[in-house]
C-alpha atoms as a PDB file:
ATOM      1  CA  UNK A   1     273.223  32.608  -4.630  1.00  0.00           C
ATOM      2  CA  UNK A   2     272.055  35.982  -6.569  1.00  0.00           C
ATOM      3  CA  UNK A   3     269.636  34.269  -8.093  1.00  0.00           C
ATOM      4  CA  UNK A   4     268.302  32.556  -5.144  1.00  0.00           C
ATOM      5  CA  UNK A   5     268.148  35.791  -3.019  1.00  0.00           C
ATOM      6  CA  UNK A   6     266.611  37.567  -5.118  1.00  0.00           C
ATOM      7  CA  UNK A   7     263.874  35.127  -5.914  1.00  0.00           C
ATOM      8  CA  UNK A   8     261.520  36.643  -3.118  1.00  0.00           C
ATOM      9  CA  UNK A   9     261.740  37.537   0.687  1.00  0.00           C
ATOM     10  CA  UNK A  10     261.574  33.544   1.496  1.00  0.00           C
ATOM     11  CA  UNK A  11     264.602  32.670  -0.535  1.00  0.00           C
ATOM     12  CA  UNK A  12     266.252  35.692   0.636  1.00  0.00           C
ATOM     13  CA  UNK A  13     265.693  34.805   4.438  1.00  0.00           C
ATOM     14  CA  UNK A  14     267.211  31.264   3.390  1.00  0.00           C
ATOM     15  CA  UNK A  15     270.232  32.565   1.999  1.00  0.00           C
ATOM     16  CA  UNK A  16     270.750  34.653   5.281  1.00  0.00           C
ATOM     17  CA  UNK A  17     269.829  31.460   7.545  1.00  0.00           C
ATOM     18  CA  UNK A  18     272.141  29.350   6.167  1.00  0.00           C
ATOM     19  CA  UNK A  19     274.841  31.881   6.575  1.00  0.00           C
ATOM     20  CA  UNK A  20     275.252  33.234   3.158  1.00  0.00           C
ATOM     21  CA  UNK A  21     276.193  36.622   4.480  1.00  0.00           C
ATOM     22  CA  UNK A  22     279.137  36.334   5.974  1.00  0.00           C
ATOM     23  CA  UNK A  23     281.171  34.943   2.925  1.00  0.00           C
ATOM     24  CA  UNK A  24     279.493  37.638   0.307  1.00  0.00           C
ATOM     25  CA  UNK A  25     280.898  40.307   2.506  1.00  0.00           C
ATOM     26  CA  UNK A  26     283.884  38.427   2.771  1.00  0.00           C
ATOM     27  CA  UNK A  27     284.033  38.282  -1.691  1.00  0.00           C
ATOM     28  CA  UNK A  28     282.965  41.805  -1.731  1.00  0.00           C
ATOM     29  CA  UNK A  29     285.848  42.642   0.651  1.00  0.00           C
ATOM     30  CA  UNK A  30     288.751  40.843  -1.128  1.00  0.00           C
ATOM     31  CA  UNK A  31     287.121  39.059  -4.468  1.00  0.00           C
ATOM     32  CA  UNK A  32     287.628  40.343  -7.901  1.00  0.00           C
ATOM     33  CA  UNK A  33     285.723  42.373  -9.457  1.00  0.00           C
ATOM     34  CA  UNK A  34     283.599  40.097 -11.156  1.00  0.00           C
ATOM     35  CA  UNK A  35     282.337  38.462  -8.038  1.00  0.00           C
ATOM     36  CA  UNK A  36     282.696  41.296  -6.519  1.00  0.00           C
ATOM     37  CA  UNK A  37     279.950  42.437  -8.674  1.00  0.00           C
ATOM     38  CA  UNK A  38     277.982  39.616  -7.923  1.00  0.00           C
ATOM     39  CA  UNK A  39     278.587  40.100  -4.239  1.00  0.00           C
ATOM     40  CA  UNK A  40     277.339  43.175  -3.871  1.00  0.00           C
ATOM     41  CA  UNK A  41     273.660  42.571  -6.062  1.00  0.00           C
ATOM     42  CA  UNK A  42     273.702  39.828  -3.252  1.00  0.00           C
ATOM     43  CA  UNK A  43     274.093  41.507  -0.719  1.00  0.00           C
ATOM     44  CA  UNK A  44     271.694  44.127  -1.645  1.00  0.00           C
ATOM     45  CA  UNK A  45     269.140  41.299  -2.217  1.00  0.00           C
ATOM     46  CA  UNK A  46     269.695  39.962   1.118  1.00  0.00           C
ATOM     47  CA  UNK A  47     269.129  43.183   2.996  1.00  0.00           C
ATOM     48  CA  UNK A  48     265.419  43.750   0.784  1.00  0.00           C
ATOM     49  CA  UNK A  49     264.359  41.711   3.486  1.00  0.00           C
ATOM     50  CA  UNK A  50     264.587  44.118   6.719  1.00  0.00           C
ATOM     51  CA  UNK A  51     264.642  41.393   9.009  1.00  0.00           C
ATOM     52  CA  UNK A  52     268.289  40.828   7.258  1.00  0.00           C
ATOM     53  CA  UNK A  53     269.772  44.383   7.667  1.00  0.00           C
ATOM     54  CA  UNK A  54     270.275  44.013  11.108  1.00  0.00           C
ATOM     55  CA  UNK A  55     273.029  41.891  10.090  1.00  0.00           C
ATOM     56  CA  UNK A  56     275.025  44.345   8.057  1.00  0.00           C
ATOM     57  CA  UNK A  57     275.924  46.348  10.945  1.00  0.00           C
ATOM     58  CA  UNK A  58     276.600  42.986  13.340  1.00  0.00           C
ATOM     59  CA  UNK A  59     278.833  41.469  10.663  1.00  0.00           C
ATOM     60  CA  UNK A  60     281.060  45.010  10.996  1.00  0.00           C
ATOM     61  CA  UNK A  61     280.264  45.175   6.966  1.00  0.00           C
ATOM     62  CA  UNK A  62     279.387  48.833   7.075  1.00  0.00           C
ATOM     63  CA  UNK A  63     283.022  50.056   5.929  1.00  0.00           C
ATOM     64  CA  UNK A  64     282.938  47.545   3.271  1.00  0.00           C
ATOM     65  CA  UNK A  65     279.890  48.633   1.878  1.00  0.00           C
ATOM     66  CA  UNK A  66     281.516  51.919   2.112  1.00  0.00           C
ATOM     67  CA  UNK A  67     284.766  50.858   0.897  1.00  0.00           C
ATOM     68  CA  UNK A  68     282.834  49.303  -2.486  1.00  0.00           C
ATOM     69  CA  UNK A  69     280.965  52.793  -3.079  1.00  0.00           C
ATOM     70  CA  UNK A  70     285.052  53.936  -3.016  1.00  0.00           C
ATOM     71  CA  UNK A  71     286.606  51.944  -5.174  1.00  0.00           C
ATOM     72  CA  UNK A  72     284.482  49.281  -6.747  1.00  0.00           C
ATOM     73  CA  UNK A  73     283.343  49.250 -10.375  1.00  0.00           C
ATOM     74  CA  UNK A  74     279.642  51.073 -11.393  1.00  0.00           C
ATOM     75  CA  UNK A  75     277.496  47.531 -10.433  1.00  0.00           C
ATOM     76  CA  UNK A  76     279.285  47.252  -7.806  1.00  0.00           C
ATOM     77  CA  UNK A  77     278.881  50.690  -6.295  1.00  0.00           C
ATOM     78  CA  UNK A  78     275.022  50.817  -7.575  1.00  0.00           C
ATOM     79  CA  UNK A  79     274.305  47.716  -5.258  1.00  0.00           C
ATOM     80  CA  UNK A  80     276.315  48.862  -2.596  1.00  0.00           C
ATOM     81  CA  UNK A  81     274.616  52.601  -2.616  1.00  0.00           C
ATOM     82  CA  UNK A  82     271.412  50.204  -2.820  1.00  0.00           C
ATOM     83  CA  UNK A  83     272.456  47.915   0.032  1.00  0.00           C
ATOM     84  CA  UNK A  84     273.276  51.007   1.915  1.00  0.00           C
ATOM     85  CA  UNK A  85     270.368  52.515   1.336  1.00  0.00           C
ATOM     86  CA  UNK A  86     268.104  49.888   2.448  1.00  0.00           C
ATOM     87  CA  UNK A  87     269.679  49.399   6.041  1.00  0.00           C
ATOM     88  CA  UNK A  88     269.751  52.866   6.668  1.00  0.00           C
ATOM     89  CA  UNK A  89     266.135  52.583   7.688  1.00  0.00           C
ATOM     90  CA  UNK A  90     267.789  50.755  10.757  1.00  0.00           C
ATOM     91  CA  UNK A  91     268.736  53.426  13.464  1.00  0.00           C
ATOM     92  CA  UNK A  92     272.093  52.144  14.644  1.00  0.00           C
ATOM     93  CA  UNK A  93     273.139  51.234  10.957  1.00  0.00           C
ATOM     94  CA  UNK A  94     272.449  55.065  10.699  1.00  0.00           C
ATOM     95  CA  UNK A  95     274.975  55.621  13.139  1.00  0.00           C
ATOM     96  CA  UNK A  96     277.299  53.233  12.104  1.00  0.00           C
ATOM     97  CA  UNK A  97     277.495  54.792   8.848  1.00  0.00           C
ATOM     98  CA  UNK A  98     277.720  58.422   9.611  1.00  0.00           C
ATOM     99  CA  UNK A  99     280.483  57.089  12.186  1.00  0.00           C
ATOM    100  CA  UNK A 100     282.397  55.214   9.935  1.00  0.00           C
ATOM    101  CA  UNK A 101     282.431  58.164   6.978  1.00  0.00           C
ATOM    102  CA  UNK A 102     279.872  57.387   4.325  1.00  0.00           C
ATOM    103  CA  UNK A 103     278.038  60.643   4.007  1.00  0.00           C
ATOM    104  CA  UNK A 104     281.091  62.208   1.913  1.00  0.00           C
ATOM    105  CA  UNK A 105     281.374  59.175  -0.178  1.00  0.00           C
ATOM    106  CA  UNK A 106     277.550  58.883  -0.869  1.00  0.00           C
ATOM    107  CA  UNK A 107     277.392  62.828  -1.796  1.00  0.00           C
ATOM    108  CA  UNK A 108     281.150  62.038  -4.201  1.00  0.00           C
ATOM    109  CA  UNK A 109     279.031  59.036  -5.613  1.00  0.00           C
ATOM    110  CA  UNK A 110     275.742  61.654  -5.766  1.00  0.00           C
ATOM    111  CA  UNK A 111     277.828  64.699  -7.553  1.00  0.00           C
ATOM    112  CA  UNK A 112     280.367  62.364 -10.253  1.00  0.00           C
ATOM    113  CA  UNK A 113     278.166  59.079 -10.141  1.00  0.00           C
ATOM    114  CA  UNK A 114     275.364  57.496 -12.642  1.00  0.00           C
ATOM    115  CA  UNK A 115     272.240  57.579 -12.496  1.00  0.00           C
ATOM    116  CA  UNK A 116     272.112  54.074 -11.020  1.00  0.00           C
ATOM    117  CA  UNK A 117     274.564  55.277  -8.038  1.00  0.00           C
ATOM    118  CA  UNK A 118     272.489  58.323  -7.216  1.00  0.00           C
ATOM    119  CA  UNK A 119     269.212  56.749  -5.562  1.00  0.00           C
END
């Protein structure tokens, strides 16, 4: 499916369509870290297309996107932080994330993090 999202914003809109999201979140959630991995670079992929991100906060995936900047591996977390910082454009993901605590986890990944987690 990474491949397919991140083809361009057609195949990513496909991949969200045919209900792709829901079991990446679910993988990124409770997979291991290898598809976990995978999950996430998909998930970021999906939500290039802002007509997707909408769906991040109505799939309740916000605290796992958080929860992979916590404890996921460095891809992981750099696709999260990226996934994250795509649907923050989206006003009441902006909420949702300030509610739900990921400003002190996004300044922790900012202060210790790579270069690839501090966009």
């Amino acid at each position: 499916m990474l491949v397919l999202a991140s083809e361009n914003d057609e195949s990513r809109k496909c991949v969200f369509v045919e209900g792709g999201l829901g079991p990446l979140l679910w993988i990124l959630d409770t997979g291991l870290m290898p598809m976990k991995e995978k999950a996430s670079a998909t998930v970021e992929a999906i939500t290039a297309n802002l007509e997707n991100s909408w769906a991040v906060s109505a799939y309740g995936s916000v605290s796992m996107l958080i929860k992979a900047c916590q404890f996921g591996s460095m891809v992981t977390q750099s696709h999260a932080v990226g996934a994250i910082w795509i649907v923050a454009y989206l006003e009441e993901i902006k909420n949702s994330l300030a509610k739900e605590g990921a400003v002190p986890v996004l300044i922790q990944l900012l202060v210790l993090g790579t270069s690839s987690t501090q966009i």
